[in-house]
Protein backbone atom coordinates (compact mmCIF):
# COMPACT_ATOMS: atom_id res chain seq x y z
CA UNK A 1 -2.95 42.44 55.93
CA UNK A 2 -3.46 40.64 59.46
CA UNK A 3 0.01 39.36 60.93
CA UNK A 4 -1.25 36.57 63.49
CA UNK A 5 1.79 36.46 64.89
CA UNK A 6 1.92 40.18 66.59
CA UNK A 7 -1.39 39.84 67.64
CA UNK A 8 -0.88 36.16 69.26
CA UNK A 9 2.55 37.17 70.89
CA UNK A 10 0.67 40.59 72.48
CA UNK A 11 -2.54 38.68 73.83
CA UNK A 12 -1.86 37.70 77.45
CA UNK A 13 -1.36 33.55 76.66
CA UNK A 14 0.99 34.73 73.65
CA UNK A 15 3.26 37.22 75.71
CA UNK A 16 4.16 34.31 78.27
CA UNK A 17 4.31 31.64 75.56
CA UNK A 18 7.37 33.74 73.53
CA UNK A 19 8.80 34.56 76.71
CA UNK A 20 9.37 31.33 78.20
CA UNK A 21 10.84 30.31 74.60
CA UNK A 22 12.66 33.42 74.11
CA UNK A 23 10.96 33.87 70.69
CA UNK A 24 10.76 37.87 69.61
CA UNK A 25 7.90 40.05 70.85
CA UNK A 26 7.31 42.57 68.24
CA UNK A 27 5.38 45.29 70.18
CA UNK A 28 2.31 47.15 68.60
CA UNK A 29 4.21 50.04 67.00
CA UNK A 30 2.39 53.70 68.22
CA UNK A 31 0.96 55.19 64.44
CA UNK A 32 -0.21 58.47 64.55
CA UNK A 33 -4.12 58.69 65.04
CA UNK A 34 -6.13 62.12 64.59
CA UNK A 35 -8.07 61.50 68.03
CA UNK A 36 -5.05 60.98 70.18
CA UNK A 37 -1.92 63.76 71.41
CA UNK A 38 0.62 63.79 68.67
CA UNK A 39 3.30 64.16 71.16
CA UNK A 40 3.29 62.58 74.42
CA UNK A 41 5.45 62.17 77.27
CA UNK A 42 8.70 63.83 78.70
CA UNK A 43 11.62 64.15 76.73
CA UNK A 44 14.90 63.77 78.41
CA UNK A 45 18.01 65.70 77.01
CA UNK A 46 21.87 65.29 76.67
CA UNK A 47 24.36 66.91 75.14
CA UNK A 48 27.95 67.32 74.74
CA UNK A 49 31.04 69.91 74.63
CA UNK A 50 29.59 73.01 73.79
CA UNK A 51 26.00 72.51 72.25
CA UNK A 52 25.47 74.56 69.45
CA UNK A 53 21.35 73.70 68.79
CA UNK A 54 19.86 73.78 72.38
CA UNK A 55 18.20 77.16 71.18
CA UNK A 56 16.91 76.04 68.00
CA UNK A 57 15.30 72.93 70.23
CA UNK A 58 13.79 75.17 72.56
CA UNK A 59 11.88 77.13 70.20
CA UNK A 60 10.73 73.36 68.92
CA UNK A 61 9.66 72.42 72.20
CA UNK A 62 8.03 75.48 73.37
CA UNK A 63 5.76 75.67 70.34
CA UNK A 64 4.98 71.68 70.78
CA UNK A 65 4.58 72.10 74.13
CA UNK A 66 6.48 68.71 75.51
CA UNK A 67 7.52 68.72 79.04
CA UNK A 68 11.52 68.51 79.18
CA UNK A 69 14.38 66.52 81.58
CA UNK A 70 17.90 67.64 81.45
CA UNK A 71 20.16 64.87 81.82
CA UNK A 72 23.76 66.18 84.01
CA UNK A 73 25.56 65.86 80.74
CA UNK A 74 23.33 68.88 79.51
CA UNK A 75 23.20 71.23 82.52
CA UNK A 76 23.61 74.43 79.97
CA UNK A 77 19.81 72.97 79.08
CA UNK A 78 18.22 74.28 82.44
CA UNK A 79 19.27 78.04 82.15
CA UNK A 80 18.19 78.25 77.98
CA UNK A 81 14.85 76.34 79.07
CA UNK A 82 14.47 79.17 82.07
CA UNK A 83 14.89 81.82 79.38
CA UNK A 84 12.66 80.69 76.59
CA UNK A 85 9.82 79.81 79.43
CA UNK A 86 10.07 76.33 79.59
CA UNK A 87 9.10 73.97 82.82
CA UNK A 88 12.47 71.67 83.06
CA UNK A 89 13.67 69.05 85.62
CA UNK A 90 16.55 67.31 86.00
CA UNK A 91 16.55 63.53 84.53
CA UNK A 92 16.17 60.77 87.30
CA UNK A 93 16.59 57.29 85.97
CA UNK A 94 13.45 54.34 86.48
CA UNK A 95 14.32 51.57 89.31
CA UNK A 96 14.71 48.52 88.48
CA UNK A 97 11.48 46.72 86.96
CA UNK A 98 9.53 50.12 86.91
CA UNK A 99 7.87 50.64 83.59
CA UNK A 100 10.22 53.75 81.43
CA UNK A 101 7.93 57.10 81.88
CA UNK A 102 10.22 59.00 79.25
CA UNK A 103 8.58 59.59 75.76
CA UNK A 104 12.09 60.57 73.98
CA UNK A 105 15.97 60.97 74.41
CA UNK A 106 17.46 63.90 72.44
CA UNK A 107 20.77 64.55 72.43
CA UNK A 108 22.62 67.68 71.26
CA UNK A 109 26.37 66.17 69.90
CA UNK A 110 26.64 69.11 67.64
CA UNK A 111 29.88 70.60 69.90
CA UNK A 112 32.03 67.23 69.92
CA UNK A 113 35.33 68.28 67.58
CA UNK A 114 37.34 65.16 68.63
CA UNK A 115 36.99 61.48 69.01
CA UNK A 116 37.83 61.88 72.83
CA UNK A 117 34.49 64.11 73.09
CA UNK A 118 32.28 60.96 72.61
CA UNK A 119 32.60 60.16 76.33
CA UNK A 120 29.09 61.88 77.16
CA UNK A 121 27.09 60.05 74.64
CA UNK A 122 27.80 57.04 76.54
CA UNK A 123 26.87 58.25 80.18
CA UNK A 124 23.41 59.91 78.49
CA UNK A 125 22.16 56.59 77.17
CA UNK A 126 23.47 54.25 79.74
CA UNK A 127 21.79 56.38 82.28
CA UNK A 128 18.49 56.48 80.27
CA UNK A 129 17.88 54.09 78.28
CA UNK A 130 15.98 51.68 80.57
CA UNK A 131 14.04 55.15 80.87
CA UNK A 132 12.66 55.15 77.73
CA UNK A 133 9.03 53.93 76.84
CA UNK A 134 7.56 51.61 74.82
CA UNK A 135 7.37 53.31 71.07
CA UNK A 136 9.78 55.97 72.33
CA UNK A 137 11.99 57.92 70.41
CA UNK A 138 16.10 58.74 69.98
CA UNK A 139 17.25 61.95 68.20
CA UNK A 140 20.55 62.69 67.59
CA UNK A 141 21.70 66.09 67.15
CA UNK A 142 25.23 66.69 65.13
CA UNK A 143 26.78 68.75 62.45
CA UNK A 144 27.26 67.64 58.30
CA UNK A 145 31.14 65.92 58.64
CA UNK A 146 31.69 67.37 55.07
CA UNK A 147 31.14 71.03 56.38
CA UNK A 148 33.33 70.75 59.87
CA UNK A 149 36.44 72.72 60.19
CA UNK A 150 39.08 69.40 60.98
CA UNK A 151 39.48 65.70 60.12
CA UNK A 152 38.95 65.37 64.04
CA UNK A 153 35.81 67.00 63.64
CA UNK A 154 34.58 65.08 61.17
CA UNK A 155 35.44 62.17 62.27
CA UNK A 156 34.07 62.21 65.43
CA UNK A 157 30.53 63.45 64.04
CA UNK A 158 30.80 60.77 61.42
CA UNK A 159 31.00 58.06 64.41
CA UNK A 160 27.20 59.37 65.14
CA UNK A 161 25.96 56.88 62.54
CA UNK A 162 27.69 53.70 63.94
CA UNK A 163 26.02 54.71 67.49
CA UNK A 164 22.65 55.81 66.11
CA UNK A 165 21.98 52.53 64.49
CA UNK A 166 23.13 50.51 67.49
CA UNK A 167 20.83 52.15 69.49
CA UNK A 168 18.14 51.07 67.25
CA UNK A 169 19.02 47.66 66.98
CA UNK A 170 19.51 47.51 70.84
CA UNK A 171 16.61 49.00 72.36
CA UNK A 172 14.03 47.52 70.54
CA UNK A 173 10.31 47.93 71.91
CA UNK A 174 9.14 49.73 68.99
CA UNK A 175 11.66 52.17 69.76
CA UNK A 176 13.43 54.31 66.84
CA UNK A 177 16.75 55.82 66.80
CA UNK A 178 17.45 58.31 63.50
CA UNK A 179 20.35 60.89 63.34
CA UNK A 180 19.75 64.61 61.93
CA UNK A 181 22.96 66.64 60.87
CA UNK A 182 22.53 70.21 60.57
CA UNK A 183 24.54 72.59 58.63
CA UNK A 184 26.14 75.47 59.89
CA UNK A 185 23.09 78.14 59.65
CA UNK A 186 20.34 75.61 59.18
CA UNK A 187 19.16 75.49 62.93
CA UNK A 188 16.21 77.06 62.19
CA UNK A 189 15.31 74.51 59.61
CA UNK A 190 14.84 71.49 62.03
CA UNK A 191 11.62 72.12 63.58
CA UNK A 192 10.04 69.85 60.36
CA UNK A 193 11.88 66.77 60.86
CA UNK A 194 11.73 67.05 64.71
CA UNK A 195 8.14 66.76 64.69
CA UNK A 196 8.31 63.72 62.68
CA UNK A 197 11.20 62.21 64.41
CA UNK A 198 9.18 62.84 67.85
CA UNK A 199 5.73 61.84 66.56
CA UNK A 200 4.13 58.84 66.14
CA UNK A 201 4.39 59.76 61.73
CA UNK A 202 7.62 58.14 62.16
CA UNK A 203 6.55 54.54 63.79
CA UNK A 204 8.39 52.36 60.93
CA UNK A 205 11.69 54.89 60.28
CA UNK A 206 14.88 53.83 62.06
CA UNK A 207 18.30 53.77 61.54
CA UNK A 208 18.00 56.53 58.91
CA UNK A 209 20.68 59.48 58.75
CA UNK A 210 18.91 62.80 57.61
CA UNK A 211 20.45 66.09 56.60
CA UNK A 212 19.34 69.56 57.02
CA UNK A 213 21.08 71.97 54.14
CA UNK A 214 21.42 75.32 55.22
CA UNK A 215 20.49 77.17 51.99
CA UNK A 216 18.13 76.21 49.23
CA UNK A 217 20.79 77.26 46.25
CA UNK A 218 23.66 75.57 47.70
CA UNK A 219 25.27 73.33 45.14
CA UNK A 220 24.20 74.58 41.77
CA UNK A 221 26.91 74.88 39.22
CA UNK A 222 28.34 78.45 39.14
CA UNK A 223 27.03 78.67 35.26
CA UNK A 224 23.90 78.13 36.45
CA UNK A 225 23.49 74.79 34.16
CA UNK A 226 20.85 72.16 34.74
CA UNK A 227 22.82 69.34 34.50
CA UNK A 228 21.17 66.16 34.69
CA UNK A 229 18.10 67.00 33.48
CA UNK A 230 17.38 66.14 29.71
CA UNK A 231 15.44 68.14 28.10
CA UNK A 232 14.64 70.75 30.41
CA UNK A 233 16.33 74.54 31.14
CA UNK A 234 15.68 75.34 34.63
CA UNK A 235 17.37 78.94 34.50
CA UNK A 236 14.85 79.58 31.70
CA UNK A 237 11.49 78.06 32.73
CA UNK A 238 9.49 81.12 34.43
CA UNK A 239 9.03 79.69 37.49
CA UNK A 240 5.73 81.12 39.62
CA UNK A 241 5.23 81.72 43.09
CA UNK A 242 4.33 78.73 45.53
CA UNK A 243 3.03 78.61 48.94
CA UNK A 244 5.79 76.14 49.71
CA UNK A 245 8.45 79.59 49.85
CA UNK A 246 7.74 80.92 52.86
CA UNK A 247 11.32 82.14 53.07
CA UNK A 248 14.71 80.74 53.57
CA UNK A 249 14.36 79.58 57.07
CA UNK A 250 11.21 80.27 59.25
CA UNK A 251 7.52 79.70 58.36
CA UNK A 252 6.08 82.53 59.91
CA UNK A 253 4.31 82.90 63.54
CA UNK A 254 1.28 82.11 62.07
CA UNK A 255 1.90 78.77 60.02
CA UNK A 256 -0.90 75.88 60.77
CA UNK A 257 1.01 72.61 61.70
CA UNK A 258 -2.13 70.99 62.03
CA UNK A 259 -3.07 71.49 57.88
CA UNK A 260 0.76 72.15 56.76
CA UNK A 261 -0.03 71.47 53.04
CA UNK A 262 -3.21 73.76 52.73
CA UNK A 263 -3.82 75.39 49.85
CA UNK A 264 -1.42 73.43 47.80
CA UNK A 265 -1.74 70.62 44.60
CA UNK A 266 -0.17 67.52 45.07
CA UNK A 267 -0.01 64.77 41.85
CA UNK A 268 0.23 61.05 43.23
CA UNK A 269 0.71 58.37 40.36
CA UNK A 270 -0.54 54.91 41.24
CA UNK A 271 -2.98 56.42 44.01
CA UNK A 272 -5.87 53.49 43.02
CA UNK A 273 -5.16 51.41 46.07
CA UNK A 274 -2.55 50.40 48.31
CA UNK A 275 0.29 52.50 49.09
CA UNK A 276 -0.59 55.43 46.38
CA UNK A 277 -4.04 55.72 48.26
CA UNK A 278 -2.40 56.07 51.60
CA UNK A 279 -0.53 58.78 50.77
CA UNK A 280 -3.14 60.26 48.40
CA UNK A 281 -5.42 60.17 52.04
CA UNK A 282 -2.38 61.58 54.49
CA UNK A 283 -1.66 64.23 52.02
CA UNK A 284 -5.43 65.86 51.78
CA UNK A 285 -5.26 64.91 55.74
CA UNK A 286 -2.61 67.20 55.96
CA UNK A 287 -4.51 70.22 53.39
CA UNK A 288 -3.56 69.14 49.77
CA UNK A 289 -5.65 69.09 47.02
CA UNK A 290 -4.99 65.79 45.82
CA UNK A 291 -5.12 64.63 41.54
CA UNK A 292 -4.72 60.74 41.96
CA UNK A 293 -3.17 58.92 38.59
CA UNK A 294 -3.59 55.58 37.91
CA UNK A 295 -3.61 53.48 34.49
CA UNK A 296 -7.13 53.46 32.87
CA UNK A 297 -8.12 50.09 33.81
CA UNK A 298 -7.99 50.82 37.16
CA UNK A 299 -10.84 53.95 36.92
CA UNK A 300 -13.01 52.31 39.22
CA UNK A 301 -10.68 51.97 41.72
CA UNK A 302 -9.17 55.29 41.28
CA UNK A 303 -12.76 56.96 41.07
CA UNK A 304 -13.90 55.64 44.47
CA UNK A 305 -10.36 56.61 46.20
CA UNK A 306 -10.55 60.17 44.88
CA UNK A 307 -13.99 60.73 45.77
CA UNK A 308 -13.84 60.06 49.75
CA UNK A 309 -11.03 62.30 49.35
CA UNK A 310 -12.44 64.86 47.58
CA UNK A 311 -9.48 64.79 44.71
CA UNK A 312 -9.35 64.34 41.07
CA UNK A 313 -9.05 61.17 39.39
CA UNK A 314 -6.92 61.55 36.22
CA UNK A 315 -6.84 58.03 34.63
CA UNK A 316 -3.55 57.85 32.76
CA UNK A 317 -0.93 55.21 31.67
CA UNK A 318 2.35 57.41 32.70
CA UNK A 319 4.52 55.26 30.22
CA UNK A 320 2.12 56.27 27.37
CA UNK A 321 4.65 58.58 25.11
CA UNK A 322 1.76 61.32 25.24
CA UNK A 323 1.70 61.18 28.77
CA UNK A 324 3.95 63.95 29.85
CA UNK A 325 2.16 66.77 28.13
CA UNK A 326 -1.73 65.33 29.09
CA UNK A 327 0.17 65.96 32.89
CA UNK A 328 1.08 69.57 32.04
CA UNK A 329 -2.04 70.35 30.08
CA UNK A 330 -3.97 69.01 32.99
CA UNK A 331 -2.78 71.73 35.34
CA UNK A 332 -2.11 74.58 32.84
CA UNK A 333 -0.94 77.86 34.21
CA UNK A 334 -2.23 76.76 37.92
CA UNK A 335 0.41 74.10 38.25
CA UNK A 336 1.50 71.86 40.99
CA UNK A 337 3.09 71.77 44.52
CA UNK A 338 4.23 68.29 44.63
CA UNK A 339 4.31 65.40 42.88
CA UNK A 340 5.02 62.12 44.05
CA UNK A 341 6.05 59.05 42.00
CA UNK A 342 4.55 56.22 43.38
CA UNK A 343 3.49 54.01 40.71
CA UNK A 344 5.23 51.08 40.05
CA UNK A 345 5.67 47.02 39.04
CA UNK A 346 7.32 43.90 39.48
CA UNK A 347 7.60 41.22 36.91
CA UNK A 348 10.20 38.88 38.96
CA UNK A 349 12.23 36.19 37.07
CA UNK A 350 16.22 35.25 37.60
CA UNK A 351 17.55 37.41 35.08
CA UNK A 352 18.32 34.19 33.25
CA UNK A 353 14.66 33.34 33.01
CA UNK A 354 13.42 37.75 32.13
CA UNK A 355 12.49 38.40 28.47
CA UNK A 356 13.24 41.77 27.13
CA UNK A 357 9.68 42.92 27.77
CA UNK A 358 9.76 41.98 31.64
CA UNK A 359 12.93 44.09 31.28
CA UNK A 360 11.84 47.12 29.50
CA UNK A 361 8.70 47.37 31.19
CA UNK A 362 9.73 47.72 34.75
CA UNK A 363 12.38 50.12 33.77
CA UNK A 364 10.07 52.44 31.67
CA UNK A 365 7.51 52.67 34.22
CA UNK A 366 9.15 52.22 37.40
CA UNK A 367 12.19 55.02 36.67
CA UNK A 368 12.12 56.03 32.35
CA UNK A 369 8.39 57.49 33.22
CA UNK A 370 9.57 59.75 35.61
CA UNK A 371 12.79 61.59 33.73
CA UNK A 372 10.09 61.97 31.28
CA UNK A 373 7.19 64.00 33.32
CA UNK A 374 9.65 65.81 35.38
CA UNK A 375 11.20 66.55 32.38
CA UNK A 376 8.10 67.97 30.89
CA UNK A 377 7.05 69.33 34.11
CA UNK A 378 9.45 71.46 34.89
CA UNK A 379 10.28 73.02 31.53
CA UNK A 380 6.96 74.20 31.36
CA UNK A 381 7.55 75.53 34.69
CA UNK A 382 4.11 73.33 36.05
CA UNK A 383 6.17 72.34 39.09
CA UNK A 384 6.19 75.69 41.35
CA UNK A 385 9.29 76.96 42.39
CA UNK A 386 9.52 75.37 45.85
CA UNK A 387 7.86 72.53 44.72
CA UNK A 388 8.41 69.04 46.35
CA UNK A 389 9.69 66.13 44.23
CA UNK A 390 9.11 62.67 46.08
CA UNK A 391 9.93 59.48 44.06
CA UNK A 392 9.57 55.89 45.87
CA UNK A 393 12.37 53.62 45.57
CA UNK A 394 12.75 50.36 47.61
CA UNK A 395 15.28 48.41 49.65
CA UNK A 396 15.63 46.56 46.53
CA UNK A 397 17.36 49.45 44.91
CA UNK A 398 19.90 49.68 47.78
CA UNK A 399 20.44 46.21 48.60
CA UNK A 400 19.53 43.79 45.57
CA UNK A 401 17.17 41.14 45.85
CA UNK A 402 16.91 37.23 44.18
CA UNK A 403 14.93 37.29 41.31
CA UNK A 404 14.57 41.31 41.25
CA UNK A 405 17.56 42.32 38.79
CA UNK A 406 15.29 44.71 36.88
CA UNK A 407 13.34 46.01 39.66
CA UNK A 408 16.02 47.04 41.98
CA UNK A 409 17.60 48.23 38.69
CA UNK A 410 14.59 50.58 38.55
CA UNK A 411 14.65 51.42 42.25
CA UNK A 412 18.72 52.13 42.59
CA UNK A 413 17.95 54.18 39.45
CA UNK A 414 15.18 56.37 41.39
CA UNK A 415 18.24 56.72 44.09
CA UNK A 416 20.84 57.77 41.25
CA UNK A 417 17.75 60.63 39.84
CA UNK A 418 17.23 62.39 43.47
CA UNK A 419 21.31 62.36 43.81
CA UNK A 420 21.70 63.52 40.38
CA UNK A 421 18.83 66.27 40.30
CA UNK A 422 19.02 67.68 44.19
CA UNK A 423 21.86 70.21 42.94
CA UNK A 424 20.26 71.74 39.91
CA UNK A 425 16.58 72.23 41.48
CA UNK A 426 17.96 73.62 44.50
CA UNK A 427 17.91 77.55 42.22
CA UNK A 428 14.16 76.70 42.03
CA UNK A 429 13.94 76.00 45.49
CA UNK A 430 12.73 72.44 44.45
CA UNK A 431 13.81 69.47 46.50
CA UNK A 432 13.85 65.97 45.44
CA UNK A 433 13.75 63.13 47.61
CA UNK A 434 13.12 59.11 47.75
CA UNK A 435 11.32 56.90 50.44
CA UNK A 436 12.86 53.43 50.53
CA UNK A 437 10.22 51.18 51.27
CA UNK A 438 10.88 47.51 53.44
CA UNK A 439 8.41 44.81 53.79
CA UNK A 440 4.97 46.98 53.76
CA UNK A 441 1.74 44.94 54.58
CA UNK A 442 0.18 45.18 51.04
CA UNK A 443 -2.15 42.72 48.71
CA UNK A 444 1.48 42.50 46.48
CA UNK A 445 3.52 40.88 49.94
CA UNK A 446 0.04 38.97 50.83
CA UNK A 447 1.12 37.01 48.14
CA UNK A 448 4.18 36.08 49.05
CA UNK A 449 5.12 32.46 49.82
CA UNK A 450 4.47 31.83 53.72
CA UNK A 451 8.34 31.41 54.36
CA UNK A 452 9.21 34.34 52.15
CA UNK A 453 6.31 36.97 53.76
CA UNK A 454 7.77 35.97 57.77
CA UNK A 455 11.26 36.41 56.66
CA UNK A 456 10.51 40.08 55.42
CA UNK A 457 8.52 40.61 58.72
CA UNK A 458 10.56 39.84 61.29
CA UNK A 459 14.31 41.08 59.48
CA UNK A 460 14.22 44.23 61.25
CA UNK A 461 14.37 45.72 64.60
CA UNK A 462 10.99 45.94 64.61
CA UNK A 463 10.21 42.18 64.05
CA UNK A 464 7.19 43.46 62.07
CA UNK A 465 6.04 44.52 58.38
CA UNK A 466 5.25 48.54 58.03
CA UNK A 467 1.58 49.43 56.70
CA UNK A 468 1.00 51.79 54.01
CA UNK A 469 0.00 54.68 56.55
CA UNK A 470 4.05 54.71 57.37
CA UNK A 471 5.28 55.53 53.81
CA UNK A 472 2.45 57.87 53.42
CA UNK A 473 3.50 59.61 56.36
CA UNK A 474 7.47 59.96 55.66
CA UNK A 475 6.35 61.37 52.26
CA UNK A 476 3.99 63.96 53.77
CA UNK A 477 7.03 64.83 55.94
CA UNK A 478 9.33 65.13 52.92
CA UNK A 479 6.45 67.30 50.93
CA UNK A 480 6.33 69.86 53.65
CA UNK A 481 7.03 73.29 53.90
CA UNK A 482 9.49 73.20 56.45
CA UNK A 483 11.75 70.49 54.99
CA UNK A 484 13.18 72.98 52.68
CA UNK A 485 16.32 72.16 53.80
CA UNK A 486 16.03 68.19 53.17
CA UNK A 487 17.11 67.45 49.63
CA UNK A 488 18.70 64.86 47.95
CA UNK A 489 18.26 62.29 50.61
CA UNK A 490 16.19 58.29 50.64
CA UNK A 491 14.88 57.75 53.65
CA UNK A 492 14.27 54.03 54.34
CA UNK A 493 10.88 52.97 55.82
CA UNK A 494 11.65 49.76 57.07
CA UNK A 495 11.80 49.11 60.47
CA UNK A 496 15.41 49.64 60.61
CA UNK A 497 15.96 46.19 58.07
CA UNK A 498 18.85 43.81 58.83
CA UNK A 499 19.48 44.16 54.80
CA UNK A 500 21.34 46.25 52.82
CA UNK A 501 23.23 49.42 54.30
């Protein structure tokens, strides 16, 4: 959907027009593009007391191959780069009106113990923020507060949110700011979520806290029970072997970034058009084979997606009761990598105004339907063990919304099943995880009222709605091998919205 007012406010006559009335300039966000570098540009680096992940983020770098800065807060930085054969500099801030030449600002707070540590995460960004580049990117580095060894500890790595999301909401630009804590023994796990977080995959995510788990089992009940999931015996399904287990940590010398999901089956419900189809298309991008789901009346649609994909097209009403077991039937003993739960509807009233259909439909289909075919799926053990579980849940579902009661019922639901289920999958080396949508250019928000559609555009630091492309491409992160240590989490893809938490 065309937004007239980001193009007219980055044509020449537009850019002076907003200026002069100090109206917002939403810049043309960087997406990631298949004939352009992924990752571009120097990345600058801090860090504080003692970093603990400067050797983990040396390995990242050398295999990306980005050219690196050390800011003076992260001299330790120019000795490690020396001995893992990296070209390094020291940072030197833009003059004044200069364009910013730096790509990204990392910075390593995973040593701060103590609330009177935070000092250095100050000097880094006041030195380089007028640095960074349009579309750039902040990382912060820390450690999981529920892991560190003292309430000073945690509390000063718990005062990483509060700065993160400033920094989003201050630098603007189409710049993001996102937080990673890594556990104790997970440093090898980051190299996933740092290639997002760097790349231009990640052009609508800001604001968003993610967490690295240092072992896949952690947090199962010591009986081994599957709470939380009706119906199904995880300790007793026979679960097969899955490209997704590489091992615990690494992915081998030899892994392909470029096609991380080769060789493996993904399941997309509502994949038709829209936001199912973009991630149906960024999944077989990134290797899947790709089944695409959709409600029979939609076969057309479905057909022609699939087939410039070179997927299946399985046309199937996933409320139908029968539903589950035509999904595990379907795959038989070859079974699936991932599956993600897109598919989804609104039927908005004032909850005053909803019949008991408008209700029950949006709940059966939108959250019911899904506790049913994972159900199904995994006791027949068609979801591999290290199989991806990626549901799509909504802003609505964290923050409310007028008129919405049983759709963000449904969509706070899809929260409460990847909280629930992340402990008892983690034997199975499953994880389960939710994208939280904002205001995504669709044909649904097209036909919002006028008032309504700008509102939903310009509440977030970007000023802008996301496109389908940027959902597609947080799931493909979340489906990938080397986010085995990202469980349990929603991720919000919504420019860093001014609503809800």
């Amino acid at each position: 959907m065309n937004d007239s007012y980001l193009n007219f406010v980055n044509s020449p006559f537009g850019g002076r027009l907003v200026r002069s009335l100090g109206l917002p300039k939403p810049e043309v966000l960087r997406r990631y593009r298949a004939d352009r570098p992924e990752f571009d540009g120097i990345v600058a680096l801090g860090a504080a007391r003692e970093p603990q992940l400067l050797d983990s983020f040396a390995d990242v770098i050398r295999r990306i191959g980005i050219t690196t800065v050390a800011h003076e807060s992260a001299a330790p930085w120019i000795a490690l780069a020396q001995r893992h054969g990296l070209m390094t500099g020291r940072f030197e801030p833009v003059e004044p009106g200069q364009t910013g030449r730096v790509g990204a600002l990392v910075f390593d707070a995973s040593g701060i113990a103590d609330s009177s540590q935070l000092e250095p995460l100050h000097a880094f960004f006041h030195d380089t923020l007028r640095s960074l580049g349009k579309c750039g990117r902040i990382v912060v580095l820390g450690r999981v507060p529920e892991t560190c060894a003292s309430p000073r500890q945690w509390t000063a790595q718990r005062a990483l949110e509060g700065l993160t999301r400033s920094l989003g909401k201050e630098a603007r630009r189409g710049i993001t700011s996102n937080l990673v804590y890594v556990e104790p023994g997970a440093d090898a796990r980051i190299e996933a979520t740092l290639r997002f977080l760097l790349s231009p995959r990640s052009a609508y995510v800001s604001g968003q806290v993610i967490r690295i788990e240092a072992q896949a089992n952690a947090g199962l009940p010591a009986d081994g029970s599957s709470t939380g999931i009706a119906g199904s015996d995880l300790t007793n399904a026979a679960p097969s072997s899955s490209a997704l287990h590489q091992d615990d940590y690494g992915l081998g010398a030899n892994f392909d970034w470029t096609l991380p999901l080769s060789g493996l089956r993904a399941v997309v419900t509502g994949a038709a058009r829209g936001i199912g189809a973009a991630i149906a298309g960024v999944l077989t991008a990134q290797g899947a084979h790709v089944t695409g789901v959709d409600i029979p009346s939609a076969i057309e649609a479905l057909d022609s997606t699939m087939r410039k994909l070179s997927g299946t097209a399985l046309p199937l009403d996933i409320a139908a009761p029968d539903a589950p077991a035509a999904l595990v039937d379907a795959f038989g003993e070859a079974g699936i990598d991932i599956i993600v739960h897109n598919a989804g509807i609104t039927k908005d009233k004032t909850i005053a105004k909803m019949t008991d259909a408008a209700w029950q439909n949006v709940i059966d289909i939108n959250l019911s339907a899904q506790e049913r075919i994972d159900d199904a799926l995994l006791a027949a053990g068609a979801l591999r063990e290290g199989g991806r579980i990626v549901c799509v849940s909504s802003i609505s579902g964290i923050a409310g919304n007028l008129g919405q009661t049983n759709y963000a019922t449904s969509k706070a639901g899809v929260i409460g099943r990847v909280e629930s289920m992340a402990a008892p999958l983690r034997e199975r080396r499953i994880t389960i995880n939710a994208v939280a949508p904002g205001f995504i250019e669709t044909q649904m928000t097209a036909k919002m009222p006028l008032a309504l559609r700008e509102a939903g555009r310009r509440m977030n630091s970007m000023s802008q709605g996301g496109q389908p492309d940027d959902v597609a491409q947080t799931i493909a992160w979340l489906a990938h091998p080397g986010s085995a240590g990202v469980t349990g989490q929603v991720v919000r893809v919504c420019g860093q919205s001014l609503i809800g938490a």
